[in-house]
Protein backbone atom coordinates (compact mmCIF):
# COMPACT_ATOMS: atom_id res chain seq x y z
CA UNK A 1 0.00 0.00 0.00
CA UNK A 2 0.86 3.64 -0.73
CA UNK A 3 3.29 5.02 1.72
CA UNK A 4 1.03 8.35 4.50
CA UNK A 5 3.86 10.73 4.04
CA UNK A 6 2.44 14.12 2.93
CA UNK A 7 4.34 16.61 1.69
CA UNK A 8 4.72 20.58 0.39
CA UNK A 9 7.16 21.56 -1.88
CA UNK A 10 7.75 25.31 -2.21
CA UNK A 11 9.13 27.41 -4.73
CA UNK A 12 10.84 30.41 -3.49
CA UNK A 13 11.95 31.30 -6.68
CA UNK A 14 14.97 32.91 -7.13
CA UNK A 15 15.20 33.46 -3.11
CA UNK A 16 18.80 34.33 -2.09
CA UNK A 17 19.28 32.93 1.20
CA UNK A 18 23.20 34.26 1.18
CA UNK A 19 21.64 38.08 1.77
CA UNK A 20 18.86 36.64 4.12
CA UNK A 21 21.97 35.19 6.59
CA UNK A 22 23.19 38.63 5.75
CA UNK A 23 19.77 40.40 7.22
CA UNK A 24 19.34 38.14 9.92
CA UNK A 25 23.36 38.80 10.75
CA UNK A 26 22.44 42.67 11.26
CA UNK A 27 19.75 42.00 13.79
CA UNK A 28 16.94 41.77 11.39
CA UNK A 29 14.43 39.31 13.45
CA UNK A 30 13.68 36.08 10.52
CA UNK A 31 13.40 33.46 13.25
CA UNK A 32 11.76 30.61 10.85
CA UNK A 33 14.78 31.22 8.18
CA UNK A 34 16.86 31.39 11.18
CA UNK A 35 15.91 28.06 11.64
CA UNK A 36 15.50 26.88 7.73
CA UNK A 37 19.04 28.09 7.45
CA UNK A 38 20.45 25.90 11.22
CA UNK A 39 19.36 22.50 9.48
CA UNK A 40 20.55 21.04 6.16
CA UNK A 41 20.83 23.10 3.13
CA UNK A 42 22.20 22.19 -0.48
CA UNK A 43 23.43 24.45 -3.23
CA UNK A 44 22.21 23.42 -6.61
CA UNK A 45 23.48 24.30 -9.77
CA UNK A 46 21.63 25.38 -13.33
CA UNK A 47 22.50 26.05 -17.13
CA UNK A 48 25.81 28.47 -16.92
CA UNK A 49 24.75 30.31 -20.66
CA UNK A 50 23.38 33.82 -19.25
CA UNK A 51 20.33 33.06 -22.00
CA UNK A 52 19.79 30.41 -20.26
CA UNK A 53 19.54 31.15 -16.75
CA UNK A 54 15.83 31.92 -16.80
CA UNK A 55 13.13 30.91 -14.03
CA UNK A 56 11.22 29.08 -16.88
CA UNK A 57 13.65 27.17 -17.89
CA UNK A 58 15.35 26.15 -14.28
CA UNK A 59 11.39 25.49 -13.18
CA UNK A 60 11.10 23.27 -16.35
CA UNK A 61 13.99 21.12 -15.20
CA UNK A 62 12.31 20.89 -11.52
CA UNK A 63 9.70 19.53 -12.77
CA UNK A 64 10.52 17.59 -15.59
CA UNK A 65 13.87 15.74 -14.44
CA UNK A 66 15.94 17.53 -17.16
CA UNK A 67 18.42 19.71 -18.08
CA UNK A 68 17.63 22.67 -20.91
CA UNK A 69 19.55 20.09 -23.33
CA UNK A 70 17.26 17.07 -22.44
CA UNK A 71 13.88 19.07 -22.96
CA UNK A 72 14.44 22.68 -24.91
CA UNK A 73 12.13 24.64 -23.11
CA UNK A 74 12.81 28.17 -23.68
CA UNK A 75 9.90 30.43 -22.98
CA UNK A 76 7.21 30.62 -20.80
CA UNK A 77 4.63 29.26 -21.46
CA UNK A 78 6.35 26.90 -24.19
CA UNK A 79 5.66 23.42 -21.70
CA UNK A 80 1.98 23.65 -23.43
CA UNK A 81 4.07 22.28 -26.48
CA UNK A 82 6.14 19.93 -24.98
CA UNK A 83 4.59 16.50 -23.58
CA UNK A 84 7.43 15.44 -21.41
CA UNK A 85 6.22 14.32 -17.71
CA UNK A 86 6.29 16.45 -15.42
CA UNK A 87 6.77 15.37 -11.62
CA UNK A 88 2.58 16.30 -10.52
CA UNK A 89 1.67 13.40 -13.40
CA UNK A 90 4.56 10.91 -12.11
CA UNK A 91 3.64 11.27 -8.15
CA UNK A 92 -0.43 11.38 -9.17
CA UNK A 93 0.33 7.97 -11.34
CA UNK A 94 1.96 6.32 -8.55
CA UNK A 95 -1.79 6.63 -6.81
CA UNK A 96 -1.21 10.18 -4.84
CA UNK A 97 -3.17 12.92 -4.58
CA UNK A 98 -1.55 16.31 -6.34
CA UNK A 99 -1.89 19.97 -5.65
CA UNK A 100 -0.73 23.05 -7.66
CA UNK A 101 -1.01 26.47 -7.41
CA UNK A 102 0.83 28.66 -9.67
CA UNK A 103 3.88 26.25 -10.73
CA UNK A 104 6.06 28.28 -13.34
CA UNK A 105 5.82 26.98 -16.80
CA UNK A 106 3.88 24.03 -16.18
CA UNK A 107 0.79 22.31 -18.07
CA UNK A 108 -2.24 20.61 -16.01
CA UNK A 109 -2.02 17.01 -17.56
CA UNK A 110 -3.49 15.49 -13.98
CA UNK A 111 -6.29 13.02 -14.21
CA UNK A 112 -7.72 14.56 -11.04
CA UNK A 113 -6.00 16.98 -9.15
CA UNK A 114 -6.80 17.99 -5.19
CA UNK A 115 -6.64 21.33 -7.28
CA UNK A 116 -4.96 23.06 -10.33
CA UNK A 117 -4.51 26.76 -10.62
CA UNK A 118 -2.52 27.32 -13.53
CA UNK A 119 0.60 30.44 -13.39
CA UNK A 120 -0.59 33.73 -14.68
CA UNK A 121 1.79 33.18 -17.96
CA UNK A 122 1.33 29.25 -19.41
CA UNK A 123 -2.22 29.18 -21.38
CA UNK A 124 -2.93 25.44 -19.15
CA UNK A 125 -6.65 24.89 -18.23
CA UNK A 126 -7.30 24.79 -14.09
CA UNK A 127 -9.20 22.00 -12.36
CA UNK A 128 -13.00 22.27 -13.20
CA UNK A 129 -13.78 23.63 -9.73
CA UNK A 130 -15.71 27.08 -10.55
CA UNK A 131 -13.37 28.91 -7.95
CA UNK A 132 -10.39 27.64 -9.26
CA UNK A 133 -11.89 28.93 -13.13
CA UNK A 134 -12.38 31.70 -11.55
CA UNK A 135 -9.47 32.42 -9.55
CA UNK A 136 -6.74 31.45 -12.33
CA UNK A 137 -8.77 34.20 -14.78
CA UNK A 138 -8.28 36.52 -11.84
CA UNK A 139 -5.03 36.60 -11.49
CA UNK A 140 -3.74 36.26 -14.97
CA UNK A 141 -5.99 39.44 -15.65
CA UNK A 142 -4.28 40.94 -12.48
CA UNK A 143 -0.65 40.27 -13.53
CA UNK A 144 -0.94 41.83 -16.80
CA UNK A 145 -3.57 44.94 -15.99
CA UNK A 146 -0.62 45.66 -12.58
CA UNK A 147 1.92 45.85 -15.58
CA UNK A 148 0.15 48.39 -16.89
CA UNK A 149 -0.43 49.82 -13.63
CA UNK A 150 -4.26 50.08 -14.02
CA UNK A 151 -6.52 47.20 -12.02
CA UNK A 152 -9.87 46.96 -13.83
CA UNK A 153 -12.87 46.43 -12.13
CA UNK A 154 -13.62 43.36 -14.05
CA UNK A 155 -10.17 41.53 -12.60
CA UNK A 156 -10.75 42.73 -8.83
CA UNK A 157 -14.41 41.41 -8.97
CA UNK A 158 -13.12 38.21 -10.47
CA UNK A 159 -10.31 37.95 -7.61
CA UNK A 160 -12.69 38.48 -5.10
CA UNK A 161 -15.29 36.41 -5.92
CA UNK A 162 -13.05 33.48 -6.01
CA UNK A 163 -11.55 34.62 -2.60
CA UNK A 164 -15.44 34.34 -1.48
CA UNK A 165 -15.26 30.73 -2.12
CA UNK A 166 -12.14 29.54 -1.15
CA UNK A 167 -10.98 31.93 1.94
CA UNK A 168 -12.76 32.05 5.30
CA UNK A 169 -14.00 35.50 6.44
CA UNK A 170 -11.15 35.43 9.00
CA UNK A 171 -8.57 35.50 5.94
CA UNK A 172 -9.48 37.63 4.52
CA UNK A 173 -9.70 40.42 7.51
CA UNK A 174 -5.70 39.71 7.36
CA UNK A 175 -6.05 40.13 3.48
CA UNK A 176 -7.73 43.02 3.54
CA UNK A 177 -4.75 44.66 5.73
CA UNK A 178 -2.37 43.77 4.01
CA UNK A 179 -4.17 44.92 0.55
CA UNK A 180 -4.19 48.84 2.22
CA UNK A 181 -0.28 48.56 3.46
CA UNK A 182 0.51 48.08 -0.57
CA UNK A 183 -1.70 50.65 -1.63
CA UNK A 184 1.18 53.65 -0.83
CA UNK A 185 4.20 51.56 -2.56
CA UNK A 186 4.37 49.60 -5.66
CA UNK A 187 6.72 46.73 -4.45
CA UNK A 188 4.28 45.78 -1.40
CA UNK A 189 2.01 44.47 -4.41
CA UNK A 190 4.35 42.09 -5.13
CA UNK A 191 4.37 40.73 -1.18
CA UNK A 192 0.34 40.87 -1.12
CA UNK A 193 0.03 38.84 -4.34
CA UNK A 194 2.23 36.28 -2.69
CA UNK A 195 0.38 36.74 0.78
CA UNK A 196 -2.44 35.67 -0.89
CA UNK A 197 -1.49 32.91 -2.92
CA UNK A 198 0.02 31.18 0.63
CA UNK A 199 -3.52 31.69 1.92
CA UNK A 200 -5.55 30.40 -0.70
CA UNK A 201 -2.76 27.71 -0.78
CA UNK A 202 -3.46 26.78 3.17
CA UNK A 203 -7.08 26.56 2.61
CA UNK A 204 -6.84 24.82 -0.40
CA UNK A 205 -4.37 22.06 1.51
CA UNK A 206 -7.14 22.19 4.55
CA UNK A 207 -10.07 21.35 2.09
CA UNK A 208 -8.90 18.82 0.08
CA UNK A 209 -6.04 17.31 1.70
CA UNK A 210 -3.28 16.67 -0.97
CA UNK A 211 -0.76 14.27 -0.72
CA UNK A 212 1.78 16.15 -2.87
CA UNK A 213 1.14 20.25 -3.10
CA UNK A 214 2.86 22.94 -4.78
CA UNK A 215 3.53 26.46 -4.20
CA UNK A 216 5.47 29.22 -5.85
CA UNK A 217 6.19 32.68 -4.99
CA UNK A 218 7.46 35.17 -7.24
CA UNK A 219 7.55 38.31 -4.91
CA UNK A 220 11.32 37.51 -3.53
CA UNK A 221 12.32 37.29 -7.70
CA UNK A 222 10.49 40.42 -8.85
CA UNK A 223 11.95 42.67 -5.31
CA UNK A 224 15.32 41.57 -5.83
CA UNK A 225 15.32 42.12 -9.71
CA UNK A 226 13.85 45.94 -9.05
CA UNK A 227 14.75 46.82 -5.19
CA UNK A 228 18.38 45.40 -4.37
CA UNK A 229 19.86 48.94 -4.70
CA UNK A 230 17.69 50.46 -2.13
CA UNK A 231 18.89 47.66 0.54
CA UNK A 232 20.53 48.79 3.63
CA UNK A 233 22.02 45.56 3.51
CA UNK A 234 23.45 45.39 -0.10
CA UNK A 235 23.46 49.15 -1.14
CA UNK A 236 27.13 49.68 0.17
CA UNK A 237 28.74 46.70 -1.97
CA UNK A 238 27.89 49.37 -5.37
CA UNK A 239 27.37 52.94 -4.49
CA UNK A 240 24.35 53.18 -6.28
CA UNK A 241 21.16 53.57 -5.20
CA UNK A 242 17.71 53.68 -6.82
CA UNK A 243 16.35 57.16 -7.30
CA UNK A 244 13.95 58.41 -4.31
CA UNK A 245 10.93 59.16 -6.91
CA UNK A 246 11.51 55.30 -7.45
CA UNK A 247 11.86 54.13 -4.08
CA UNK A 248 11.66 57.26 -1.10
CA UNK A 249 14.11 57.64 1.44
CA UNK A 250 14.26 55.01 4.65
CA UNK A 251 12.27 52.23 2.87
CA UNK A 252 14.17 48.71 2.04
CA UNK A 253 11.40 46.82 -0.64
CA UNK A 254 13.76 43.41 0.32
CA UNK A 255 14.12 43.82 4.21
CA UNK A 256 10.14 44.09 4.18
CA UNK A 257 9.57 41.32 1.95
CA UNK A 258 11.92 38.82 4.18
CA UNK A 259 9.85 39.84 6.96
CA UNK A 260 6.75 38.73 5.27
CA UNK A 261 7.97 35.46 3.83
CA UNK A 262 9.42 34.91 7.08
CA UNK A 263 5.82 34.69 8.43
CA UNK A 264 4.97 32.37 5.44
CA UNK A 265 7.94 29.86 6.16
CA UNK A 266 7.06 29.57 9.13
CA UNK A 267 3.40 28.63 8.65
CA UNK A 268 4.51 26.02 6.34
CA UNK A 269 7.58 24.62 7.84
CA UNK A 270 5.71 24.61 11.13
CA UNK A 271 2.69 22.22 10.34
CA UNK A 272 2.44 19.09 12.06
CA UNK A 273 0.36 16.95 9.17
CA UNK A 274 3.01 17.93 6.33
CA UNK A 275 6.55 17.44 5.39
CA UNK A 276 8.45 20.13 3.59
CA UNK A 277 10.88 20.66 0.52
CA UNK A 278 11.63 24.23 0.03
CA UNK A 279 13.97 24.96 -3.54
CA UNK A 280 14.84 28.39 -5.34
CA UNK A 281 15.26 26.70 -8.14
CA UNK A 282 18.31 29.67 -8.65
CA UNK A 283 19.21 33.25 -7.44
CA UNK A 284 20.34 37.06 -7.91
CA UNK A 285 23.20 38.70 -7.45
CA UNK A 286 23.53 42.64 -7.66
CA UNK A 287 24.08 44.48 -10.71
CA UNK A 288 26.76 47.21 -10.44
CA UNK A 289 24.65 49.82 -12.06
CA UNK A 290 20.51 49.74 -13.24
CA UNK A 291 18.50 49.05 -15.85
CA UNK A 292 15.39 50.46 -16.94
CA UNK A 293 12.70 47.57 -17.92
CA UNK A 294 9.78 49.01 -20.33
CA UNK A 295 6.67 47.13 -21.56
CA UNK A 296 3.78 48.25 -24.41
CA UNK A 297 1.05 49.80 -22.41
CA UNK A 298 -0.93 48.06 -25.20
CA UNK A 299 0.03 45.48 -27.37
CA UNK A 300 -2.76 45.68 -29.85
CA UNK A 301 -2.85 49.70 -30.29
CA UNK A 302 0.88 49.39 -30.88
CA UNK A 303 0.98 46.65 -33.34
CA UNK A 304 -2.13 48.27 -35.40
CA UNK A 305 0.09 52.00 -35.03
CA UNK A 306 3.23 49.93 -37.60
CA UNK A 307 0.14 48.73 -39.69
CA UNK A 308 1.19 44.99 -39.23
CA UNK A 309 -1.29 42.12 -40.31
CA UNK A 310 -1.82 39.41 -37.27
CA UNK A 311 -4.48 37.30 -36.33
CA UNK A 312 -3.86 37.78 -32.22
CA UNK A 313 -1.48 39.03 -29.73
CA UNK A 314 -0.63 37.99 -26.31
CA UNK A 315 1.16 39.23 -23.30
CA UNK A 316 3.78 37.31 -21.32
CA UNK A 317 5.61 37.97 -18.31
CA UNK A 318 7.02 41.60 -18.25
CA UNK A 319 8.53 42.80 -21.82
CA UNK A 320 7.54 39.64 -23.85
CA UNK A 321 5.01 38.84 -26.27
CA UNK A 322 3.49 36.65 -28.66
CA UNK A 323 2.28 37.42 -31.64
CA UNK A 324 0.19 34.83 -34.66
CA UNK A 325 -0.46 35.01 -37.77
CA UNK A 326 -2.44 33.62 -40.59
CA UNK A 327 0.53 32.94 -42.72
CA UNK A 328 4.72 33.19 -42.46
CA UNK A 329 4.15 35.94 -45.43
CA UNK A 330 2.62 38.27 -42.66
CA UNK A 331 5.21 36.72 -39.78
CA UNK A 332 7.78 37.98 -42.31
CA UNK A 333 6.73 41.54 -42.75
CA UNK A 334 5.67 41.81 -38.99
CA UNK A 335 9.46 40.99 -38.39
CA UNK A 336 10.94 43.43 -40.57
CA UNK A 337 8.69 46.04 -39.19
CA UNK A 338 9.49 45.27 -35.84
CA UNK A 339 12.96 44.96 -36.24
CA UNK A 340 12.95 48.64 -37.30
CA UNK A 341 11.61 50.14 -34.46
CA UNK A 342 13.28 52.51 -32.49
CA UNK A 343 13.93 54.54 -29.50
CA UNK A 344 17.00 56.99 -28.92
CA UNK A 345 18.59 55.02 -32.00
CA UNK A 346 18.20 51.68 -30.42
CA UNK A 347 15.80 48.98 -31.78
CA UNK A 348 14.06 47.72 -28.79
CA UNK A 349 12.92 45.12 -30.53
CA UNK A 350 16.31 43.31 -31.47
CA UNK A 351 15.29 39.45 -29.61
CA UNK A 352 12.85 38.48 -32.05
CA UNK A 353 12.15 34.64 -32.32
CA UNK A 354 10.84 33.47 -35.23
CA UNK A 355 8.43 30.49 -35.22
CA UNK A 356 5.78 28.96 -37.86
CA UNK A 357 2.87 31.26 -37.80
CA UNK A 358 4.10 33.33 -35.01
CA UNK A 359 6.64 35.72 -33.22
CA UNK A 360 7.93 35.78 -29.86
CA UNK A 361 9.42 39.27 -29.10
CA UNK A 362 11.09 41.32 -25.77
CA UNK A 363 10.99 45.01 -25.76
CA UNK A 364 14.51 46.29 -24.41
CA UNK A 365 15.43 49.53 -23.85
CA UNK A 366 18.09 49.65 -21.25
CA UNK A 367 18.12 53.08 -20.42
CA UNK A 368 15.31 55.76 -19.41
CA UNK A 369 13.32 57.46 -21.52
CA UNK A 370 12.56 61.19 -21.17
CA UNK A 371 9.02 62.26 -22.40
CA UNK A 372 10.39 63.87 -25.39
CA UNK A 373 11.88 60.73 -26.46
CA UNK A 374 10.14 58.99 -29.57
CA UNK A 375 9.43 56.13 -31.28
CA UNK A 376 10.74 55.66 -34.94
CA UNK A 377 9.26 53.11 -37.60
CA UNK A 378 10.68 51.80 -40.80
CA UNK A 379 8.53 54.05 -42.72
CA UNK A 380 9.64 57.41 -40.80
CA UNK A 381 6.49 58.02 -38.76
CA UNK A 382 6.87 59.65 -35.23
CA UNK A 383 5.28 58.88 -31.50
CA UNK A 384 6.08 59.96 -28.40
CA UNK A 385 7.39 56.84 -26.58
CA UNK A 386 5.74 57.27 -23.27
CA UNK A 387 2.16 57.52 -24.91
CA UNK A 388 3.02 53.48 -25.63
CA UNK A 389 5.39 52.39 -23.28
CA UNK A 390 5.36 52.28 -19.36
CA UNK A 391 8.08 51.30 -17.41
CA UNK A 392 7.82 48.24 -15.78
CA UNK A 393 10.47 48.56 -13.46
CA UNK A 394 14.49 49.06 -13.17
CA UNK A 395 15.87 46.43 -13.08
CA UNK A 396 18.70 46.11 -9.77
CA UNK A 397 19.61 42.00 -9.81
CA UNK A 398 20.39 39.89 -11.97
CA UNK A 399 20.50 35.88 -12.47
CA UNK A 400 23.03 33.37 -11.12
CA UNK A 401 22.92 29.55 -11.67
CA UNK A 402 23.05 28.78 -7.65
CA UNK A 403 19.72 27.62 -5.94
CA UNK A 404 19.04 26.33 -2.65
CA UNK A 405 17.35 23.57 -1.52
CA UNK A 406 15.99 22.22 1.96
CA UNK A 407 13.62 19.91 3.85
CA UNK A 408 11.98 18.76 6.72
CA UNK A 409 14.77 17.08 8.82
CA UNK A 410 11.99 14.21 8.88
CA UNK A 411 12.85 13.77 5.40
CA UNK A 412 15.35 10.79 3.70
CA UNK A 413 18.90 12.66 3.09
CA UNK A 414 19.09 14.02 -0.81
CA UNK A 415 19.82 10.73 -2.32
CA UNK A 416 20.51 12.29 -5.59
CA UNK A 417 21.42 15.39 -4.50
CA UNK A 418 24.79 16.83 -3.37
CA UNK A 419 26.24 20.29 -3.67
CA UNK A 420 26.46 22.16 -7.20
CA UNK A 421 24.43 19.11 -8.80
CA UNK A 422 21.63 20.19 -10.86
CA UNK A 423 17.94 21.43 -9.97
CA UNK A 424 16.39 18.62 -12.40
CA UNK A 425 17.66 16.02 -9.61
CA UNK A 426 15.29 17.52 -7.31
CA UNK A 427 12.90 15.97 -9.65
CA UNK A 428 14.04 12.39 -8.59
CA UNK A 429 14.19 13.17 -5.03
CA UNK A 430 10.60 14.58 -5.07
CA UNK A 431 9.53 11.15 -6.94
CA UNK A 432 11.11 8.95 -4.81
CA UNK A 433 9.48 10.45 -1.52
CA UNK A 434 6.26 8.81 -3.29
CA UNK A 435 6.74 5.17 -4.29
CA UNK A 436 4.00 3.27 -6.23
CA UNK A 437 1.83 1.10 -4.80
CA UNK A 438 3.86 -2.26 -5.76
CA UNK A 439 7.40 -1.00 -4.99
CA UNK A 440 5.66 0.14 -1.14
CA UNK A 441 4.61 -3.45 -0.55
């Protein structure tokens, strides 16, 4: 018979714990990474290219037991084209009971999931529950309207409704606060749309009892990427500091977002029904000076402005986009026409992938733009940039192949994992914590 372990595995993605030993070595109080950090811990490794070293990718590997090599995942949202088995399929086959909510880059292939609430990025169906329908709409309106920084009322109705059916009252009193302290600064967003997800994740767990649940957290990747300069931790190793119309005077974005995950370690490392895996799947490290990070305010408008043909067009995570077409005649064109655009004298459209029937494209403009900068097309028409573009954020951190990994001490020792070896072994060691019915006999 199937082995009664239970177990969470959280994705702190791109956590790095080497500056939380740092905060908590200045007095900062982190007691439940105090104590993450006093057990075992194991640094993995990832793909060394710098193209490479992307969250969608790494997460791919997690989940799928290989290396960029082995499955050639490159986007996100490109594991809706790519059948290979992901970890949730191989612990549900093996007669378990899987959880997800919000697993980067992944594809709901489970026969019956505990529950299924896709990422805001990979076009992957939920679990037929109406609240989960409802919630992953929600926040994949959220994600892309906060990018634009204008919440419709159609995408906070949505969120709330499904917060109706899945949070108790209680929950969302502690919600609700937390919603009003983000209100005044743009990074505390970030930490309430994680605050959330952790307590629709707990009350998810609580109704339907999983045997195998996921979380990830994006709030500790986004605050590093855009905040590290205005630490009072790491702001000394560059000189440089983020302007104060950016980030005002006295505030450190990463300090309180430690604080906060703190709180959320704890509740899940704390639980007496569930074992733990916690993985970052990689890290940051500082940049010596910033960059500015821009996206279209409105992919359609701009796209109809150089008069290209294209059958539909569709926001991913920050600066990308995907764009399809009726035919590779149009693709061709739209390329050419993109290509030519730009800013200052820079094309900020210079990563352009070119598939069969569509385009995947990043907008990249590295410095900032003034509001009498413009934007040039091939055919010599004129816009002011800033009527189409809104800056996203500037960008502080950048991405190293290191991760980190722990567990419950209750936990078997990391069979197939040692120091530097690579996240897709965490694959394996998730797997084997669930053996099939004949091999428990």
């Amino acid at each position: 018979m199937k082995d009664a372990r239970r177990v969470l595995f959280i994705e702190l993605n791109e956590l790095n714990m080497d500056i939380v030993k740092e905060y908590i070595s200045l007095g900062y109080a982190l007691p439940n990474f105090s104590k993450l950090l006093s057990g075992g811990m194991v640094r993995t490794s990832a793909e060394t290219e710098v193209e490479l070293l992307e969250p969608w990718i790494q997460w791919a590997s997690v989940h799928t037991g290989k290396s960029f090599d082995e499955h050639k995942i490159f986007r996100l949202g490109d594991i809706t084209q790519n059948k290979q088995r992901q970890v949730f399929e191989e612990i549900e086959s093996r007669g378990y009971k899987v959880g997800c909510l919000s697993p980067m880059n992944s594809r709901n292939e489970l026969e019956n999931p505990a529950f299924f609430i896709p990422d805001p990025w990979t076009l992957t169906h939920s679990d037929n529950s109406f609240a989960s329908r409802l919630l992953a709409s929600a926040m994949k309106q959220l994600v892309n309207d906060n990018a634009q920084a204008k919440l419709t009322f159609g995408s906070v109705w949505k969120l709330c409704l499904a917060l109706l059916l899945i949070v108790p009252i209680r929950d969302l009193l502690t919600l609700s606060r937390t919603l009003k302290s983000s209100v005044t600064q743009p990074w505390r967003k970030a930490i309430f749309f994680d605050t959330l997800l952790h307590v629709v994740f707990e009350n998810l767990v609580k109704r339907t009892q999983p045997d195998f649940a996921v979380l990830f957290l994006n709030a500790g990747a986004h605050i590093q990427h855009h905040y590290m300069h205005s630490s009072k931790v790491l702001s000394n190793l560059t000189g440089c500091r983020n302007p104060e119309w950016y980030v005002p005077k006295g505030f450190d974005p990463l300090a309180e977002l430690l604080m906060a995950y703190d709180g959320i370690v704890g509740q899940l490392t704390n639980r007496v029904d569930y074992e733990y895996v916690i993985a970052t799947g990689l890290t940051q490290k500082i940049y010596s000076e910033p960059e500015f990070y821009y996206r279209l305010k409105d992919h359609a408008e701009f796209l109809n402005l150089l008069d290209i043909t294209y059958s539909s067009v569709t926001p991913r995570m920050s600066r990308d986009f995907l764009v399809s077409f009726i035919d590779n005649q149009d693709r061709n064109r739209a390329a050419k026409q993109l290509l030519q655009v730009t800013i200052d004298g820079i094309a900020i459209f210079q990563n352009i992938e070119i598939r069969d029937f569509q385009i995947f494209a990043t907008l990249e403009h590295p410095k900032e733009i003034l509001p009498t900068a413009e934007v040039l097309t091939g055919s010599g028409c004129r816009y002011f940039a800033l009527n189409h573009l809104v800056i996203v954020a500037i960008k502080n951190g950048g991405h190293d192949s290191e991760g980190f990994l722990f567990k419950s001490d209750s936990l078997p020792n990391y069979g197939y994992l040692s120091d530097k070896d690579h996240v897709k072994n965490i694959f394996y060691y998730l797997q084997d914590l669930f053996p099939s019915a004949t091999s428990a006999q």
